[in-house]
PDB file of N, CA and C in Angstrom:
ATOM      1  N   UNK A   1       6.061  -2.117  -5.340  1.00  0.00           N
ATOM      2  CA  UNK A   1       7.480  -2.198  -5.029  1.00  0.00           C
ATOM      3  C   UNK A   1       8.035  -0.865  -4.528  1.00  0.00           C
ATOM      4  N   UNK A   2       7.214   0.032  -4.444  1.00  0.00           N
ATOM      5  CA  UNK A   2       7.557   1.120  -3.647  1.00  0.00           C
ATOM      6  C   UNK A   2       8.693   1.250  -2.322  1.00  0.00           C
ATOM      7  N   UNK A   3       9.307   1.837  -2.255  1.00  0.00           N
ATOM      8  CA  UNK A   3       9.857   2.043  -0.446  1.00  0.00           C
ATOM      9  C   UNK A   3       9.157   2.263   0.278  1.00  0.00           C
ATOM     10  N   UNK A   4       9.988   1.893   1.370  1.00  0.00           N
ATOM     11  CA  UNK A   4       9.407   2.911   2.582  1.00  0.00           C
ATOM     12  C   UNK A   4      10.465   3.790   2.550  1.00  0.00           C
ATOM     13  N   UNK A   5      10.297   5.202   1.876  1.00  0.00           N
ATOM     14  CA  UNK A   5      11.467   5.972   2.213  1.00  0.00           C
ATOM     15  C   UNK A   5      10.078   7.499   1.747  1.00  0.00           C
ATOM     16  N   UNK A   6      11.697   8.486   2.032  1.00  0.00           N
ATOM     17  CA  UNK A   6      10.269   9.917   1.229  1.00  0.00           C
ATOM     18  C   UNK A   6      10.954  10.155  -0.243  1.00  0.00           C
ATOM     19  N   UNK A   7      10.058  10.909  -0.450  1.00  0.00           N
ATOM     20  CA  UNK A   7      10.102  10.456  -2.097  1.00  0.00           C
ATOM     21  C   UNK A   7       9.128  11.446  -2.911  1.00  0.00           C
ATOM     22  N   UNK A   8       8.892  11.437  -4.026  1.00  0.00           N
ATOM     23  CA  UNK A   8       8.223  12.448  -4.564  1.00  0.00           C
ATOM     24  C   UNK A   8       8.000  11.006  -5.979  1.00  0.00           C
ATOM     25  N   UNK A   9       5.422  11.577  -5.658  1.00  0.00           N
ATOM     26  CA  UNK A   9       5.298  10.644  -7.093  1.00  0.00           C
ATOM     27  C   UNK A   9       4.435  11.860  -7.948  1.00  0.00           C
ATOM     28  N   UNK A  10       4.657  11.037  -9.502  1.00  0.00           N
ATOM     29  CA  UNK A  10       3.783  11.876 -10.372  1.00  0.00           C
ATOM     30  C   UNK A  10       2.567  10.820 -10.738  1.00  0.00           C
ATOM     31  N   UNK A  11       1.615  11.657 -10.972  1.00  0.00           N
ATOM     32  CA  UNK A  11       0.893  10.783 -11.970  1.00  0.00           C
ATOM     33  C   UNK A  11       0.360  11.341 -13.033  1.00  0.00           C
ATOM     34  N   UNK A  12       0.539  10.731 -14.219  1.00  0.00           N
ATOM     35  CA  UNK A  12       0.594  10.845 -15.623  1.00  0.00           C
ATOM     36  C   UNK A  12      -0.512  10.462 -16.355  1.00  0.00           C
ATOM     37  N   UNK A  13      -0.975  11.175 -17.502  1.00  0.00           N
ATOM     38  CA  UNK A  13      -2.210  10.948 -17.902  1.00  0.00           C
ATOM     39  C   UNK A  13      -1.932  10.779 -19.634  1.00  0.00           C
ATOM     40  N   UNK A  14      -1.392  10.335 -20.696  1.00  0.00           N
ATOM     41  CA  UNK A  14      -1.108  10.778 -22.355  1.00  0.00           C
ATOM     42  C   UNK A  14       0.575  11.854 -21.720  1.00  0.00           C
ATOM     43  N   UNK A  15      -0.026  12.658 -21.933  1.00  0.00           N
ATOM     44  CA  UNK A  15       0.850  14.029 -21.946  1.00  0.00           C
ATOM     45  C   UNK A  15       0.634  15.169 -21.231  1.00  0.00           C
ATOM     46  N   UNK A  16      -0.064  14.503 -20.213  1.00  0.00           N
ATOM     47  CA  UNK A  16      -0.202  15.573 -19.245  1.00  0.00           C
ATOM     48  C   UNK A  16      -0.326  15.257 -17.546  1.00  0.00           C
ATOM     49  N   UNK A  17       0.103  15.944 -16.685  1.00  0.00           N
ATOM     50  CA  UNK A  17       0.547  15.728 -15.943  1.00  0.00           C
ATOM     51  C   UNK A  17      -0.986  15.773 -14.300  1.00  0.00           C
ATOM     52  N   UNK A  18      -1.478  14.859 -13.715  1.00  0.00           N
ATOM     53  CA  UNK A  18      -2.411  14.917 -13.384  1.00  0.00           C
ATOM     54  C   UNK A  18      -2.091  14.872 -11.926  1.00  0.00           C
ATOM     55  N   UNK A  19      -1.114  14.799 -11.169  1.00  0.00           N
ATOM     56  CA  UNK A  19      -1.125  15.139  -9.808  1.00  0.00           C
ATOM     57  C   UNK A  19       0.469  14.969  -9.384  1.00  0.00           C
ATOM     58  N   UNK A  20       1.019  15.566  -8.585  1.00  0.00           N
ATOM     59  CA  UNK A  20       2.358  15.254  -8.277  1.00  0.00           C
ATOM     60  C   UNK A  20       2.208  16.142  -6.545  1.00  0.00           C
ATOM     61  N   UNK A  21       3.171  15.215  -5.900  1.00  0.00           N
ATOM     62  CA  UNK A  21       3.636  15.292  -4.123  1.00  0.00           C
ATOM     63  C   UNK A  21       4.730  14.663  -3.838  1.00  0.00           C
ATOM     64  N   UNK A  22       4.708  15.130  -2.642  1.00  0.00           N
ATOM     65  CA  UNK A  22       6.093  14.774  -1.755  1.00  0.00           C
ATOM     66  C   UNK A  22       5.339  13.835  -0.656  1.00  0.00           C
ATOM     67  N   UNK A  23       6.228  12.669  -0.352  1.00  0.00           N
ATOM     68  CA  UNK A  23       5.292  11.796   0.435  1.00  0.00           C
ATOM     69  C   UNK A  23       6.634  11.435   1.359  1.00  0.00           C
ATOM     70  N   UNK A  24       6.151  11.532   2.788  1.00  0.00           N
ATOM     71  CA  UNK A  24       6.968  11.238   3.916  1.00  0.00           C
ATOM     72  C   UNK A  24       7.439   9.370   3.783  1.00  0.00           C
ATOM     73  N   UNK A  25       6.382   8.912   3.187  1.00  0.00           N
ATOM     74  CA  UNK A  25       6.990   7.174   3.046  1.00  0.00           C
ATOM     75  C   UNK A  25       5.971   6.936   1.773  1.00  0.00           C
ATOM     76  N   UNK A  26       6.590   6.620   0.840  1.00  0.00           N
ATOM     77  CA  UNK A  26       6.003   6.307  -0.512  1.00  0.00           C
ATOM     78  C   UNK A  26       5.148   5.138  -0.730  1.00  0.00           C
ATOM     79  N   UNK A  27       5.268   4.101   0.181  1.00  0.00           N
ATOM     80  CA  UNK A  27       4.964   2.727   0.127  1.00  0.00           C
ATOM     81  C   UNK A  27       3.151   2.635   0.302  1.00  0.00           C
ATOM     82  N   UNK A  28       2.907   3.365   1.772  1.00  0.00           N
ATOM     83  CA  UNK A  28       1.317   3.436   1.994  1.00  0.00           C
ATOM     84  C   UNK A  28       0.669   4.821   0.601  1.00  0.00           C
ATOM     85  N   UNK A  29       1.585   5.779   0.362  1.00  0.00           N
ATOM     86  CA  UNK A  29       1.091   7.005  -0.352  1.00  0.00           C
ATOM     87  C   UNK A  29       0.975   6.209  -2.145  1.00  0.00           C
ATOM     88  N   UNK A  30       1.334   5.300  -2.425  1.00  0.00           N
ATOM     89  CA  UNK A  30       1.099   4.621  -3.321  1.00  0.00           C
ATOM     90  C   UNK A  30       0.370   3.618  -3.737  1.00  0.00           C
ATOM     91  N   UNK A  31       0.072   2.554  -2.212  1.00  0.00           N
ATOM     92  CA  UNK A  31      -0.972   1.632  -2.206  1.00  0.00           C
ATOM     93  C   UNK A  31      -2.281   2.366  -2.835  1.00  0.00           C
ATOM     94  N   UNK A  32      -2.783   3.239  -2.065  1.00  0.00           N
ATOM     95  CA  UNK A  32      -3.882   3.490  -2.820  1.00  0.00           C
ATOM     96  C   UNK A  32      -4.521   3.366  -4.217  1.00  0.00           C
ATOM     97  N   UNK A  33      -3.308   3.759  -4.798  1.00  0.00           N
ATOM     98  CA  UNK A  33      -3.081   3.907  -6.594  1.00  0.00           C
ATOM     99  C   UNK A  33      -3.167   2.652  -7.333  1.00  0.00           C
ATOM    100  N   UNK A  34      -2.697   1.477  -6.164  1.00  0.00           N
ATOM    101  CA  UNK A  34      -2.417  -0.050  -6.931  1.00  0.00           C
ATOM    102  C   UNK A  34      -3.606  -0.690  -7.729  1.00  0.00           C
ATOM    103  N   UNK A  35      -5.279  -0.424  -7.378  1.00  0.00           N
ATOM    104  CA  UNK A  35      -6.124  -0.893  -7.793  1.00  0.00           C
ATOM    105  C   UNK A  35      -6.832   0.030  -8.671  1.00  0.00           C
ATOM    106  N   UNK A  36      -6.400   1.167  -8.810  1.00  0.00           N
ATOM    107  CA  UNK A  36      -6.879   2.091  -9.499  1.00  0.00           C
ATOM    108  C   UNK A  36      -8.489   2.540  -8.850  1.00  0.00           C
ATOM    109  N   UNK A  37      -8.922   2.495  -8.230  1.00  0.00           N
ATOM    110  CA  UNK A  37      -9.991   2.948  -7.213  1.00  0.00           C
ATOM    111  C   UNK A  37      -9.939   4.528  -6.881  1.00  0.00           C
ATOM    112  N   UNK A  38      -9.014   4.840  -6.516  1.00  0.00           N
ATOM    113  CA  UNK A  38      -8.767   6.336  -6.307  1.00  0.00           C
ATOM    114  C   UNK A  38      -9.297   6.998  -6.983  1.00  0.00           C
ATOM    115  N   UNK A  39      -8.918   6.857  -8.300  1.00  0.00           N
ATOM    116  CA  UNK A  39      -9.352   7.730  -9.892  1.00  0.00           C
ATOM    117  C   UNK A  39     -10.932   7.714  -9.896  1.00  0.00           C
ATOM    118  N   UNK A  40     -11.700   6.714  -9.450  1.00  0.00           N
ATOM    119  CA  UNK A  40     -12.925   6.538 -10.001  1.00  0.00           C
ATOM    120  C   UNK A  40     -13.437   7.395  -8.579  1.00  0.00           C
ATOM    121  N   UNK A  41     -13.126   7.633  -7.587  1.00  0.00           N
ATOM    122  CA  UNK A  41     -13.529   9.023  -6.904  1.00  0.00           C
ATOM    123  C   UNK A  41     -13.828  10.057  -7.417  1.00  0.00           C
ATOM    124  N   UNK A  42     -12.706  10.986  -8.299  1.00  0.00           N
ATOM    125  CA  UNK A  42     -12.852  11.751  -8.976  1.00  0.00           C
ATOM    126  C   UNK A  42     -13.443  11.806 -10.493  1.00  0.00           C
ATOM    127  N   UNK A  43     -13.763  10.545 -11.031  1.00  0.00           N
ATOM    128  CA  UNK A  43     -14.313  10.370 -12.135  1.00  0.00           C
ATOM    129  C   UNK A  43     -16.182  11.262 -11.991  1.00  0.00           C
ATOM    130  N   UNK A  44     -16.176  11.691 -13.853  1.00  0.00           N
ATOM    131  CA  UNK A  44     -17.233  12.439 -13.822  1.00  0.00           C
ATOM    132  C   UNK A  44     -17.677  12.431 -15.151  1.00  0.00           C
ATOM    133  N   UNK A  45     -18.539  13.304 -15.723  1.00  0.00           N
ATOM    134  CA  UNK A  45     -18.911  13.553 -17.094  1.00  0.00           C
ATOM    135  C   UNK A  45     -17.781  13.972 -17.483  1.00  0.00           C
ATOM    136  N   UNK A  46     -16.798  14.875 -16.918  1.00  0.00           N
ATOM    137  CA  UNK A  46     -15.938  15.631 -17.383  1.00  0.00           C
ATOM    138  C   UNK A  46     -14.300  14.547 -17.662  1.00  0.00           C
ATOM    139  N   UNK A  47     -14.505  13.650 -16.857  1.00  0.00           N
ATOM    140  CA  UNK A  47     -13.230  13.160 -17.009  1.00  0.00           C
ATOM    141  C   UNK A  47     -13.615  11.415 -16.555  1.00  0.00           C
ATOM    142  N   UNK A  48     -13.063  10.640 -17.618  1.00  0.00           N
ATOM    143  CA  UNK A  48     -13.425   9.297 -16.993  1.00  0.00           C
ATOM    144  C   UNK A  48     -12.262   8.128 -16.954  1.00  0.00           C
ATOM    145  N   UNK A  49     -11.639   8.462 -15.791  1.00  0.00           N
ATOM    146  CA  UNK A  49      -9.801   8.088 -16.172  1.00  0.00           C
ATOM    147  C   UNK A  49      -9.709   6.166 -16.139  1.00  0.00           C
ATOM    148  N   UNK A  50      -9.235   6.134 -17.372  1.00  0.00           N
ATOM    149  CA  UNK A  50      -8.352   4.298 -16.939  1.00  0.00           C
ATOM    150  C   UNK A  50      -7.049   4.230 -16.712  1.00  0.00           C
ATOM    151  N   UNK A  51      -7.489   3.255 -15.651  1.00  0.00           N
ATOM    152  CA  UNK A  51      -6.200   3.152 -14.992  1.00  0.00           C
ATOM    153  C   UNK A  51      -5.414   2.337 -16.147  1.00  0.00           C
ATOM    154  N   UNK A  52      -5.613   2.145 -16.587  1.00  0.00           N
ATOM    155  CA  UNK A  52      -4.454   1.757 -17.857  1.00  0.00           C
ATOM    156  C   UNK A  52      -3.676   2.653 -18.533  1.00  0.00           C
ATOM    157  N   UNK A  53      -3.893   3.198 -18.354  1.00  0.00           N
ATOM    158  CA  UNK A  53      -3.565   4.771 -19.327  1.00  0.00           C
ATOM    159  C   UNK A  53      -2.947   5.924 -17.859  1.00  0.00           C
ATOM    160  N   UNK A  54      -2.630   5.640 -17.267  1.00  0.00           N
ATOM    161  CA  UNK A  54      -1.929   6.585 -16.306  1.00  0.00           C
ATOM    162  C   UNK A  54      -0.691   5.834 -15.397  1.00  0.00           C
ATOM    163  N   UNK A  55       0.219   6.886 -15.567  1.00  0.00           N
ATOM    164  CA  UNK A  55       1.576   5.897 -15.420  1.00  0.00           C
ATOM    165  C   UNK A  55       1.435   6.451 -13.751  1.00  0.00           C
ATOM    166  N   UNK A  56       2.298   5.661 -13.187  1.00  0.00           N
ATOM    167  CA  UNK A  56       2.462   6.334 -11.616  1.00  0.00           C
ATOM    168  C   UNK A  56       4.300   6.020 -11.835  1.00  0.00           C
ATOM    169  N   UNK A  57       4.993   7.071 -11.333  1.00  0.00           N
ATOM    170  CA  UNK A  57       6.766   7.101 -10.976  1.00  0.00           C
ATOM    171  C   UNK A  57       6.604   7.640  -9.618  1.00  0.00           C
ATOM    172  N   UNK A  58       7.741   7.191  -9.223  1.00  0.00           N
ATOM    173  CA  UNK A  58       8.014   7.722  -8.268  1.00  0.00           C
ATOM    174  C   UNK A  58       9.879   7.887  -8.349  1.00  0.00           C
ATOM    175  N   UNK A  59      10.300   8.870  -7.203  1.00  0.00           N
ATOM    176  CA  UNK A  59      11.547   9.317  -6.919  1.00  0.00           C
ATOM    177  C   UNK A  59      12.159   9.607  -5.921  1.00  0.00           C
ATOM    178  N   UNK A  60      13.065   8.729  -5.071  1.00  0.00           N
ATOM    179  CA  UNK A  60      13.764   8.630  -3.970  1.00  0.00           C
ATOM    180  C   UNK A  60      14.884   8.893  -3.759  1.00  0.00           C
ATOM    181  N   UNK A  61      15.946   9.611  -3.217  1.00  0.00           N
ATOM    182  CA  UNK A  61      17.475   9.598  -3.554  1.00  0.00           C
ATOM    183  C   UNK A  61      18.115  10.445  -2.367  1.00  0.00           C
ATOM    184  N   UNK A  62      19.260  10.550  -2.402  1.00  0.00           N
ATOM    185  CA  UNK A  62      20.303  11.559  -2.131  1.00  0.00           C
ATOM    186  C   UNK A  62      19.921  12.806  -2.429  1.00  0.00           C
ATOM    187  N   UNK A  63      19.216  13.048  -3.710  1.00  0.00           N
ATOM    188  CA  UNK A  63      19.153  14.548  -3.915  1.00  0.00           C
ATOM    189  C   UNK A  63      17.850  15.460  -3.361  1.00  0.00           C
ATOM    190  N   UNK A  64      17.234  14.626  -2.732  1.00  0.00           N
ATOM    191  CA  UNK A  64      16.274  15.188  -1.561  1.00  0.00           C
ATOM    192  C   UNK A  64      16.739  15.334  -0.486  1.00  0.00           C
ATOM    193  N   UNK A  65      18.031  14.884   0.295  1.00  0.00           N
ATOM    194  CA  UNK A  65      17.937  15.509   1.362  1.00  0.00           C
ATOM    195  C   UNK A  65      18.625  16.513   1.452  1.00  0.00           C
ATOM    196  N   UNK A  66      18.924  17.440   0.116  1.00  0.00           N
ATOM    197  CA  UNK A  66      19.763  18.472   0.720  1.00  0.00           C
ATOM    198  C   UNK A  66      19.174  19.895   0.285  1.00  0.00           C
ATOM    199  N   UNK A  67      17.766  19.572  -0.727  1.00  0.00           N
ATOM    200  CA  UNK A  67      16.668  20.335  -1.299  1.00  0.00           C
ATOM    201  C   UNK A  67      15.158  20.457  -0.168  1.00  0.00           C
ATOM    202  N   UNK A  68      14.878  18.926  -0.394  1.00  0.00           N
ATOM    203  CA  UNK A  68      13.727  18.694   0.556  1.00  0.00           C
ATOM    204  C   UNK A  68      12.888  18.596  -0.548  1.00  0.00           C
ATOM    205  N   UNK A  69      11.987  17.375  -0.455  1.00  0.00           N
ATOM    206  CA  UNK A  69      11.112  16.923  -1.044  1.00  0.00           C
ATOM    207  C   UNK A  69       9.617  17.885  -1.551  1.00  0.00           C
ATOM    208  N   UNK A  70       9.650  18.281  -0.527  1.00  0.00           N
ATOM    209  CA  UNK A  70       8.513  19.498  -0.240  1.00  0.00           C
ATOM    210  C   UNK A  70       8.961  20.870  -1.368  1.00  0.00           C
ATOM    211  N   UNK A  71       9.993  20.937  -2.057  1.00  0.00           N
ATOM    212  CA  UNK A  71      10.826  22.239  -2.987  1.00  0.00           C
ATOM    213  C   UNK A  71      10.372  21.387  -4.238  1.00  0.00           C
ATOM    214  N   UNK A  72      11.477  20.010  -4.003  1.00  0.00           N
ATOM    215  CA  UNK A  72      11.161  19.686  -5.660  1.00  0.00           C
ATOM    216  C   UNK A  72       9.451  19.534  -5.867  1.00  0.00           C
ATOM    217  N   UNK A  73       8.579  19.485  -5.075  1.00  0.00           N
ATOM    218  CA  UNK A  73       7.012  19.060  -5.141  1.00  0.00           C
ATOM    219  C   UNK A  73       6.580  20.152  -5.929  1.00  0.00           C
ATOM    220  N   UNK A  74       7.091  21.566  -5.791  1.00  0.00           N
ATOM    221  CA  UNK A  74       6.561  22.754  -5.584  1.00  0.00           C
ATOM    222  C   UNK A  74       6.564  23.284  -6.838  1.00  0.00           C
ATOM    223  N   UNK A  75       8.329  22.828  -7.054  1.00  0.00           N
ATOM    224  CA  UNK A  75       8.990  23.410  -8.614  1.00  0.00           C
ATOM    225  C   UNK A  75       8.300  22.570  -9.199  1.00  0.00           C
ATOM    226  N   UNK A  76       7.836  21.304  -9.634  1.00  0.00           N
ATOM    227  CA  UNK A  76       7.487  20.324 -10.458  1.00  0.00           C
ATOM    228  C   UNK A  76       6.240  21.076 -10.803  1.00  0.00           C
ATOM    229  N   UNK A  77       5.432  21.013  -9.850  1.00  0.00           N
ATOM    230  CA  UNK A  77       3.697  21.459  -9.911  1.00  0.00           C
ATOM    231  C   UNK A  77       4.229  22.731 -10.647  1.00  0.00           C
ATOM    232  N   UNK A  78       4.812  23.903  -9.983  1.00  0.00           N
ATOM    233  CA  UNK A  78       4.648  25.148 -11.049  1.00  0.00           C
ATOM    234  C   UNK A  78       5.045  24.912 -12.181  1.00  0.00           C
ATOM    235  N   UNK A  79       6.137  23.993 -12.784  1.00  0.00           N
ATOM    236  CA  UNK A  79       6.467  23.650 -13.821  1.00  0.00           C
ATOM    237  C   UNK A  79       5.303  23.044 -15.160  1.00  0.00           C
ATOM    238  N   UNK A  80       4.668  21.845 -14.746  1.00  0.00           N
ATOM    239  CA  UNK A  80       3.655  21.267 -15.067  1.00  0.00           C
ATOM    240  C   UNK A  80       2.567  20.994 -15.004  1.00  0.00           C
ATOM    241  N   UNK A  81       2.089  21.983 -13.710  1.00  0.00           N
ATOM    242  CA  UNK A  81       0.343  22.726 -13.551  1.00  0.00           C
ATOM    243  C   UNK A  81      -0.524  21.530 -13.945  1.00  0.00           C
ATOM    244  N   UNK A  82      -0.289  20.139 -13.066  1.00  0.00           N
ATOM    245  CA  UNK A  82      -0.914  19.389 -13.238  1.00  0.00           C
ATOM    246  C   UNK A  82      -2.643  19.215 -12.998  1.00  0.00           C
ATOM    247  N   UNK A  83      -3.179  18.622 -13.067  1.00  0.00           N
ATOM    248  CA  UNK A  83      -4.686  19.013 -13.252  1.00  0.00           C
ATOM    249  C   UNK A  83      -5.362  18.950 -11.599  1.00  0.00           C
ATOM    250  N   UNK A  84      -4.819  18.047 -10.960  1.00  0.00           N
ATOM    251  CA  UNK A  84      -5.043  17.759  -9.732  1.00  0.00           C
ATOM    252  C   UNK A  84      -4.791  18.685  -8.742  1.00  0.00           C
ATOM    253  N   UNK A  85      -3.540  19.302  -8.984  1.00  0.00           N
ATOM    254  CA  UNK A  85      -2.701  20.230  -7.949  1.00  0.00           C
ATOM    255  C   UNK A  85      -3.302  21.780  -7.952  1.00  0.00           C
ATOM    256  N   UNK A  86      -4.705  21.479  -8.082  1.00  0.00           N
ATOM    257  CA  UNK A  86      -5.117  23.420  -8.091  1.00  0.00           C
ATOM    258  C   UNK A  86      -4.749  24.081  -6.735  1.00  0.00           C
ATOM    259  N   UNK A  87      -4.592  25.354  -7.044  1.00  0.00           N
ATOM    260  CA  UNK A  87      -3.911  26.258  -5.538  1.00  0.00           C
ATOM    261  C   UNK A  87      -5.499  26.244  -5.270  1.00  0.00           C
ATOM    262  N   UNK A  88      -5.418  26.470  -3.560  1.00  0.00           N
ATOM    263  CA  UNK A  88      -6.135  26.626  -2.710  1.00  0.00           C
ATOM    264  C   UNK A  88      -5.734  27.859  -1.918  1.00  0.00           C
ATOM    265  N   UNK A  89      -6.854  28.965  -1.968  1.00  0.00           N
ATOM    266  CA  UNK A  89      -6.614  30.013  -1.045  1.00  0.00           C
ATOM    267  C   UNK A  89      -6.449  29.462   0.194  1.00  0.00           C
ATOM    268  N   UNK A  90      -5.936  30.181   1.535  1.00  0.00           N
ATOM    269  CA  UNK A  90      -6.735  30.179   2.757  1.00  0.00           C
ATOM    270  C   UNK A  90      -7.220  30.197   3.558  1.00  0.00           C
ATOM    271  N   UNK A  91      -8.440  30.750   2.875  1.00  0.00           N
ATOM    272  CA  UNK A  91      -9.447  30.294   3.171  1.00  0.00           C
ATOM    273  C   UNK A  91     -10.298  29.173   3.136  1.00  0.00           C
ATOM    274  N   UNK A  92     -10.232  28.320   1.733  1.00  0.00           N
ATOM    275  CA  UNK A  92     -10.822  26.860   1.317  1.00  0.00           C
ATOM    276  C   UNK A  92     -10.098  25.772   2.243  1.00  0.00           C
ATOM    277  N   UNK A  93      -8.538  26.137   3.286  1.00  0.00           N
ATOM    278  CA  UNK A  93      -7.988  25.044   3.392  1.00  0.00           C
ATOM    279  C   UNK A  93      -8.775  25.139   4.965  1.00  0.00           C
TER     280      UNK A  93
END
């Protein structure tokens, strides 16, 4: 039930915060997530995620267009140093 609008999603793991962005249209940047397939990409010895157990939100409004989606993405991640969002020198990019 996503939009098509831009928007900013998190995704949630217990109590901790496992990836968060700013997405130009939320609707395709969320499909992915619907079958839970994504996760089992990154699944490993180290981490073996159910999709039952990870919330996905998302956030659309008025108060992005006068910040920009791309700020609140930025503040959130430094805020909650989610597991997904590691900085990349670059060089790696």
């Amino acid at each position: 039930d996503a939009p098509e609008a831009p928007g900013l999603v998190e995704l949630k793991e217990a109590d901790r915060y496992l990836y968060i962005a700013q997405s130009n249209n939320l609707r395709p940047a969320l499909a992915g997530l619907a079958h839970g397939d994504a996760f089992q990409i990154v699944a490993s010895g180290f981490w073996k995620p159910d999709p039952n157990e990870i919330s996905v939100q998302f956030a659309v409004g008025d108060e992005f267009a006068d910040i920009g989606g791309g700020k609140w993405a930025a503040r959130l991640i430094s805020e909650f140093s989610p597991v997904f969002n590691w900085p990349m020198s670059n060089k790696a990019a």
